[in-house]
Protein backbone atom coordinates (compact mmCIF):
# COMPACT_ATOMS: atom_id res chain seq x y z
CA UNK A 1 0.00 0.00 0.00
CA UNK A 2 0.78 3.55 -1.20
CA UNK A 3 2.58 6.35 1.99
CA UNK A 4 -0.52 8.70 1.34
CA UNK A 5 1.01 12.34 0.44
CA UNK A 6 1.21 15.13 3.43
CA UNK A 7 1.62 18.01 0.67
CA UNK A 8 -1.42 16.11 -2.05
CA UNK A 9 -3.72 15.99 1.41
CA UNK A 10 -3.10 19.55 1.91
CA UNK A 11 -3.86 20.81 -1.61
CA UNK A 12 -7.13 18.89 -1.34
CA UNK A 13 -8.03 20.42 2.43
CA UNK A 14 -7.66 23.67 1.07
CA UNK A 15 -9.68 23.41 -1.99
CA UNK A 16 -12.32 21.60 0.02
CA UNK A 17 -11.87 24.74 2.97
CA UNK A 18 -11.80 27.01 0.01
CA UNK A 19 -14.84 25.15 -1.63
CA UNK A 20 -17.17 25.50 1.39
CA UNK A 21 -16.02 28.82 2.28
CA UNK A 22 -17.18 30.15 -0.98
CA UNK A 23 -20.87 28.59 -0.64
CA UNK A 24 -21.26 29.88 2.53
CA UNK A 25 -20.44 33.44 1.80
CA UNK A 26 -22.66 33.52 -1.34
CA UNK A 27 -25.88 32.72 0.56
CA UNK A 28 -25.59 35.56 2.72
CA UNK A 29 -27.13 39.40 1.95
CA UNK A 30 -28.04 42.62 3.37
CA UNK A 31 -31.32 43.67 4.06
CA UNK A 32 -31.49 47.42 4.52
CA UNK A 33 -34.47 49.19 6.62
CA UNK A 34 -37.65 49.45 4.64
CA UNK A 35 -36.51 46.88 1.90
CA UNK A 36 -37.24 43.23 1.29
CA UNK A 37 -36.20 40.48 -0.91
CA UNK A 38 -38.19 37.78 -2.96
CA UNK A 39 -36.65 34.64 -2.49
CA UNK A 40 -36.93 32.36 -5.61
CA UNK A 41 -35.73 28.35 -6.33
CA UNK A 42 -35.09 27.90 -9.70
CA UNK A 43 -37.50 30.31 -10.83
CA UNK A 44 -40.16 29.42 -8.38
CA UNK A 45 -41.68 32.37 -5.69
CA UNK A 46 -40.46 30.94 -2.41
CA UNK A 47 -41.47 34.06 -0.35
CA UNK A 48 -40.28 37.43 0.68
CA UNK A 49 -37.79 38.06 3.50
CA UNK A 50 -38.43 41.84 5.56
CA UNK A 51 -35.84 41.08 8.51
CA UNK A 52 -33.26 43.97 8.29
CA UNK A 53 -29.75 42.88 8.66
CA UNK A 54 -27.47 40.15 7.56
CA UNK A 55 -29.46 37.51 6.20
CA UNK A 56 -27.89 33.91 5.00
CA UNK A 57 -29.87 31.54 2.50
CA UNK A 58 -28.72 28.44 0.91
CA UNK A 59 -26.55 29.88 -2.16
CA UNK A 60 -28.69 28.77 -5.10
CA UNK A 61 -31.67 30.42 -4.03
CA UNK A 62 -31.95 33.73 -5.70
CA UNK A 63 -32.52 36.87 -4.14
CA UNK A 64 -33.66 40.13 -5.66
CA UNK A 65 -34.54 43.66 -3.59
CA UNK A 66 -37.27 45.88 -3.57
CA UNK A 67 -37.60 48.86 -1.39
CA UNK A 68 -40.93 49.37 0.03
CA UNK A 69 -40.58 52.38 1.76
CA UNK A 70 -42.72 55.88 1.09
CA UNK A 71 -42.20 56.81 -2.98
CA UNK A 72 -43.19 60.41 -4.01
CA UNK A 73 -44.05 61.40 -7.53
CA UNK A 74 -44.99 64.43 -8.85
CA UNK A 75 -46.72 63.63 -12.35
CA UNK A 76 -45.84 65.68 -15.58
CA UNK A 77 -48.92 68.26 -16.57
CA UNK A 78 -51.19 66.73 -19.05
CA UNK A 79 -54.18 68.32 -21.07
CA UNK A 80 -57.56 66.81 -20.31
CA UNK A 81 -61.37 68.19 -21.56
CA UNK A 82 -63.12 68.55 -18.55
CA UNK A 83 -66.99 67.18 -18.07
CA UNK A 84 -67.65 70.49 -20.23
CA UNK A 85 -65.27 69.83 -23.14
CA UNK A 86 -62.79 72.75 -21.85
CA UNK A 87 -59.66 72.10 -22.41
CA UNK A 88 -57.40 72.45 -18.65
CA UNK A 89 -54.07 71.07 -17.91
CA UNK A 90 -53.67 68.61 -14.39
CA UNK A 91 -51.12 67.26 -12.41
CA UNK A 92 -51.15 65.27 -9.24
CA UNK A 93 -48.52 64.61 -6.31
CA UNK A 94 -49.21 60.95 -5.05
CA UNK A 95 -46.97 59.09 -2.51
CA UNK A 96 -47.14 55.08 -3.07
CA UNK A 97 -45.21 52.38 -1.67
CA UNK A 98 -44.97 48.27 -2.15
CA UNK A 99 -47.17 46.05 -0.02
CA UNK A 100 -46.82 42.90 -1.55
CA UNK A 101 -43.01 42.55 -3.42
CA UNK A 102 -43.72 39.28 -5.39
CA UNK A 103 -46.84 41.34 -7.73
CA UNK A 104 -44.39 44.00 -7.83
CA UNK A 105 -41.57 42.32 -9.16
CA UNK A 106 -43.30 39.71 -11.04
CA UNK A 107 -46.76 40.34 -12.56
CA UNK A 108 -45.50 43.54 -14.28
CA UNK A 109 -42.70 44.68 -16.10
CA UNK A 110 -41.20 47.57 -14.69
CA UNK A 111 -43.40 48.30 -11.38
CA UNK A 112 -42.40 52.31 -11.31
CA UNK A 113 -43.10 53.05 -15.08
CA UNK A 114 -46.58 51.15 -14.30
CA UNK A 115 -46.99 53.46 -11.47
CA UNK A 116 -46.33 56.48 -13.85
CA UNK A 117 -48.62 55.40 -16.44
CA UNK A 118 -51.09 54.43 -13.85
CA UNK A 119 -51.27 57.68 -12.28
CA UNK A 120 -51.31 59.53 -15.89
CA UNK A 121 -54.76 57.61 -17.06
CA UNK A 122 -56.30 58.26 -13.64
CA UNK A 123 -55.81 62.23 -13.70
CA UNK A 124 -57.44 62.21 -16.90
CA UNK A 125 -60.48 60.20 -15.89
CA UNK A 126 -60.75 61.75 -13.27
CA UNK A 127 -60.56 65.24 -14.62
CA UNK A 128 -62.90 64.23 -17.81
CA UNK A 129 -65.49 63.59 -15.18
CA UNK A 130 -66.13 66.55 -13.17
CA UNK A 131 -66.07 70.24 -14.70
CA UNK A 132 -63.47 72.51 -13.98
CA UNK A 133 -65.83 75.32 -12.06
CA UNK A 134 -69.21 76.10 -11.47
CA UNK A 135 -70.17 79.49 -10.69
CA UNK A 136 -72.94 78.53 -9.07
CA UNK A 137 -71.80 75.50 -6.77
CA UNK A 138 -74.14 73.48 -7.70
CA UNK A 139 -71.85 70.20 -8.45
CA UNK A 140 -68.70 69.00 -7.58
CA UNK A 141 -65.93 71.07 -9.79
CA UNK A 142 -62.26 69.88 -10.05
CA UNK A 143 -61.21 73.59 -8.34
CA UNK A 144 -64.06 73.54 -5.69
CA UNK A 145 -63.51 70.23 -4.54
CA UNK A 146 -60.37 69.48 -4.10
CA UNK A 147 -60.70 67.15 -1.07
CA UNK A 148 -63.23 64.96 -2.44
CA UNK A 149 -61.76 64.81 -5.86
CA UNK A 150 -58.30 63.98 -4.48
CA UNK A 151 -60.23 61.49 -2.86
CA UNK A 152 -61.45 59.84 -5.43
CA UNK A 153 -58.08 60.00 -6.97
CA UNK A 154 -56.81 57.74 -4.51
CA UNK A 155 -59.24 55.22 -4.62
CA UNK A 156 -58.90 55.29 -8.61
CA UNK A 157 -55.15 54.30 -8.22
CA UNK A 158 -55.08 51.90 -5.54
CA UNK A 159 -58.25 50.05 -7.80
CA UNK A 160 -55.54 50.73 -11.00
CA UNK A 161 -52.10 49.65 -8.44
CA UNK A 162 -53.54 46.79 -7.09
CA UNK A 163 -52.48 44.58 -9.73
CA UNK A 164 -48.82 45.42 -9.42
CA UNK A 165 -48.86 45.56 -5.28
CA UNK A 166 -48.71 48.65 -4.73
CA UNK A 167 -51.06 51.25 -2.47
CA UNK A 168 -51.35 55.05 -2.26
CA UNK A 169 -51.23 56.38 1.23
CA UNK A 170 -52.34 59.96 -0.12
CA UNK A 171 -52.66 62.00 -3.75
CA UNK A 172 -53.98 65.17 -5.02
CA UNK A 173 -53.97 68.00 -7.63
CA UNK A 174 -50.72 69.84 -7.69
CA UNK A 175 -51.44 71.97 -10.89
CA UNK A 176 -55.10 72.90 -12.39
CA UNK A 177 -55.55 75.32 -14.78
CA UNK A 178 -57.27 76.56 -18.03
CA UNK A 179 -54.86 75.21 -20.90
CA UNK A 180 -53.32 78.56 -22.64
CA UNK A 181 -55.24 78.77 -25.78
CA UNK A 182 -58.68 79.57 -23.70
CA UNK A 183 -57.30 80.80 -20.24
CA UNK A 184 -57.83 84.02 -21.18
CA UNK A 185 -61.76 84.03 -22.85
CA UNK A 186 -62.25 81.40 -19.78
CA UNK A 187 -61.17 84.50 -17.22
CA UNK A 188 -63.27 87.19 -18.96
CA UNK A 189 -66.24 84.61 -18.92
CA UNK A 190 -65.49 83.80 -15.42
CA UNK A 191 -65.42 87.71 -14.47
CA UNK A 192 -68.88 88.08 -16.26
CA UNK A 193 -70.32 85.00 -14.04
CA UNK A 194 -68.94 86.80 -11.35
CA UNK A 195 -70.36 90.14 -12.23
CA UNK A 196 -73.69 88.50 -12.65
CA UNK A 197 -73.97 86.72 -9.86
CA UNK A 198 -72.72 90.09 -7.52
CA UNK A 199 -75.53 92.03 -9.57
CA UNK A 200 -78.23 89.59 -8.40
CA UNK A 201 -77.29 89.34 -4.94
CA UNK A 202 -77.00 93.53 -4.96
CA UNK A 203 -80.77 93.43 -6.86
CA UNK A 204 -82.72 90.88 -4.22
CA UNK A 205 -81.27 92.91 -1.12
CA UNK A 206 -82.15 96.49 -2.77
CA UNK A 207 -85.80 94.49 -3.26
CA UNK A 208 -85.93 93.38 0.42
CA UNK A 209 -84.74 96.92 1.54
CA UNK A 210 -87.47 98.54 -0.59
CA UNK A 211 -89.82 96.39 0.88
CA UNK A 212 -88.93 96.49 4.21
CA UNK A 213 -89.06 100.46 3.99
CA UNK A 214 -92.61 100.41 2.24
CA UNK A 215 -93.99 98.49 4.97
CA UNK A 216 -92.81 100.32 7.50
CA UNK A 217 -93.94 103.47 6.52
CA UNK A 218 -97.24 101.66 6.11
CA UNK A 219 -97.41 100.31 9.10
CA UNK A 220 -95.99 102.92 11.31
CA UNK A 221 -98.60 105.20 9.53
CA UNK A 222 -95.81 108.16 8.54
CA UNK A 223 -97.19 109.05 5.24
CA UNK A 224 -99.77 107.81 2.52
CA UNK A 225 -98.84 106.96 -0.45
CA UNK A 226 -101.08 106.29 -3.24
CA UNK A 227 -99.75 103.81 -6.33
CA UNK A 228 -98.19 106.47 -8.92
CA UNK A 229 -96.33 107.69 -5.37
CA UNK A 230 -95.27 104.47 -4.22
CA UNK A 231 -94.08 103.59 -7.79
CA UNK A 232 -92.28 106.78 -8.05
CA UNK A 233 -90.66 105.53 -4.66
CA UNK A 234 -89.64 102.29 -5.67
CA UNK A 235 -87.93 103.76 -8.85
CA UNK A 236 -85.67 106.17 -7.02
CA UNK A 237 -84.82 103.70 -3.96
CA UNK A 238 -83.55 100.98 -6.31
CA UNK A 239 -81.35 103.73 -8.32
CA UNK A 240 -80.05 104.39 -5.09
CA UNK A 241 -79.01 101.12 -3.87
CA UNK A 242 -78.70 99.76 -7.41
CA UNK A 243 -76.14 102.43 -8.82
CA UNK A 244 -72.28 101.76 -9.58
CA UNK A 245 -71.91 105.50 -8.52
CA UNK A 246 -72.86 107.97 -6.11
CA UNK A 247 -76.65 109.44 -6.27
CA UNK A 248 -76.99 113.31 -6.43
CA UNK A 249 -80.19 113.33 -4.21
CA UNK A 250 -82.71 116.12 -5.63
CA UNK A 251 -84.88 118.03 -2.62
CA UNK A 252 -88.65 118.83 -4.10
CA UNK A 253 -89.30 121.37 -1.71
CA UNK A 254 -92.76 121.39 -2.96
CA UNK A 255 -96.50 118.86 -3.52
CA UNK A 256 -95.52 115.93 -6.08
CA UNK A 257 -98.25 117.24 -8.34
C-alpha cells in the first residue's frame, strides 16, 4: 500500500476549505431598513424576506430587492377636456409604496413606469369627469372640490395599483388650470359669471330693503302713499341702492303734483 502524500492531502483540504467557504459566503445578503427580498428556487416564488440585517440563504436560491418604503411622484402636466369639453391642464402629487413585493416584481414589467402610467390615465379620468368650475356650486368642480376629488383619486389608483402591489397612502392636484389657448376668454367669462352673480345678490337685497321700507312706513302710519307715489318711490330707492356710482339726491321742496 501507497505512503498517502502530506503536501497532495493539503492541496485537497484547502480546496475543500476554500470550496465551502465560498458557498457559505454567497448565501448571505443585506437587508437594509424598509426593503425586502423575494426569495426564488429555480425560478419558483419561495417568499419574501423583511428582517433587516445580515441575512444567510442556501446559495442557489436567488434573491432580488425591492424597497418598500414611502415613494413620491410628482406627475408631468397633461391636457384633459373637462366634463364640459374645456380644455385644462392637471397634475397630481401621489406618494405610493410596495405592499406585496412578489406582484411587484413579477406580474409587471417595470413596477415604477406602471406606477407612472397608472397615475397619468387616472388624472385624466378623473378630470374628464367633473367640470373645472361652477359658478354657481351646484356640483362637484375639479377647483371647488379638491378634497373629495383627491379622494377619489386615490381610490382610482389603488383600484388601477392593485395589480402590481402597490397602495397610495395619499394623492392630489398639484397643478389645475385653463390650458393657454382659452385661459384668457375662460377669465373674462369667469369675471362676467362673477359680475352676474354680484348684480343679483345687490338686486334681491335692494328688493328686500325697498320692501322692508314700504312696509314700514305703512305700518308705522308716517305718510300715505297712493300707487303712482309708491311707484315713483320704488324707482328712485332701487337707483339708489342699485347704482355703480354715487346718487346726487334732488330736494322737491314742494307737492308731487
Amino acid at each position: 500500500m501507497a505512503p498517502e502524500d502530506p503536501d497532495g492531502l493539503k492541496v485537497i483540504g484547502a480546496i475543500v476549505t476554500g470550496v465551502a467557504g465560498l458557498f457559505i459566503l454567497t448565501g448571505f445578503y443585506m437587508i437594509n431598513p424598509n426593503e425586502a427580498a423575494a426569495i426564488q428556487l429555480f425560478g419558483a416564488y419561495k417568499g419574501t424576506d423583511r428582517n433587516e440585517g445580515l441575512r444567510w440563504v442556501l446559495p442557489w436560491l436567488t434573491r432580488s430587492k425591492i424597497a418598500v418604503r414611502a415613494n413620491n411622484v410628482i406627475s408631468e402636466k397633461i391636457k384633459v377636456n373637462d366634463a364640459r369639453g374645456n380644455p385644462i391642464e392637471m397634475a397630481a402629487q401621489v406618494v405610493w409604496r410596495v405592499t406585496d413585493t412578489a406582484q411587484a416584481l413579477y406580474d409587471v414589467d417595470d413596477y415604477r413606469e406602471f406606477v407612472t402610467a397608472q397615475i397619468e390615465a387616472a388624472v385624466r379620468a378623473i378630470g374628464s369627469r367633473y367640470p373645472y368650475d361652477d359658478i354657481e356650486h351646484l356640483e362637484v368642480t375639479l377647483r371647488g372640490n379638491h378634497e373629495e376629488v383627491g379622494a377619489e383619486l386615490r381610490l382610482a389608483l389603488i383600484e388601477r395599483l392593485q395589480v402590481a402591489g402597490i397602495t397610495v397612502d395619499e394623492c392630489g392636484l398639484t397643478h389645475l388650470a385653463y390650458a393657454p389657448e382659452i385661459a384668457g376668454a375662460m377669465l373674462r367669462r369667469q369675471q362676467a359669471e362673477a359680475v352676474i352673480a354680484a348684480r343679483a345678490k345687490l338686486v334681491e337685497g335692494a328688493v328686500s330693503m325697498v320692501e322692508l321700507a314700504l312696509t314700514q312706513l305703512s305700518e308705522k302710519d308716517v305718510v300715505h302713499l297712493d300707487d303712482e307715489r309708491r311707484a315713483a318711490m320704488v324707482s328712485n330707492l332701487m337707483v339708489v341702492l342699485c347704482s355703480e356710482r354715487d346718487t346726487t339726491p334732488v330736494v322737491n321742496a314742494g307737492s308731487l303734483y
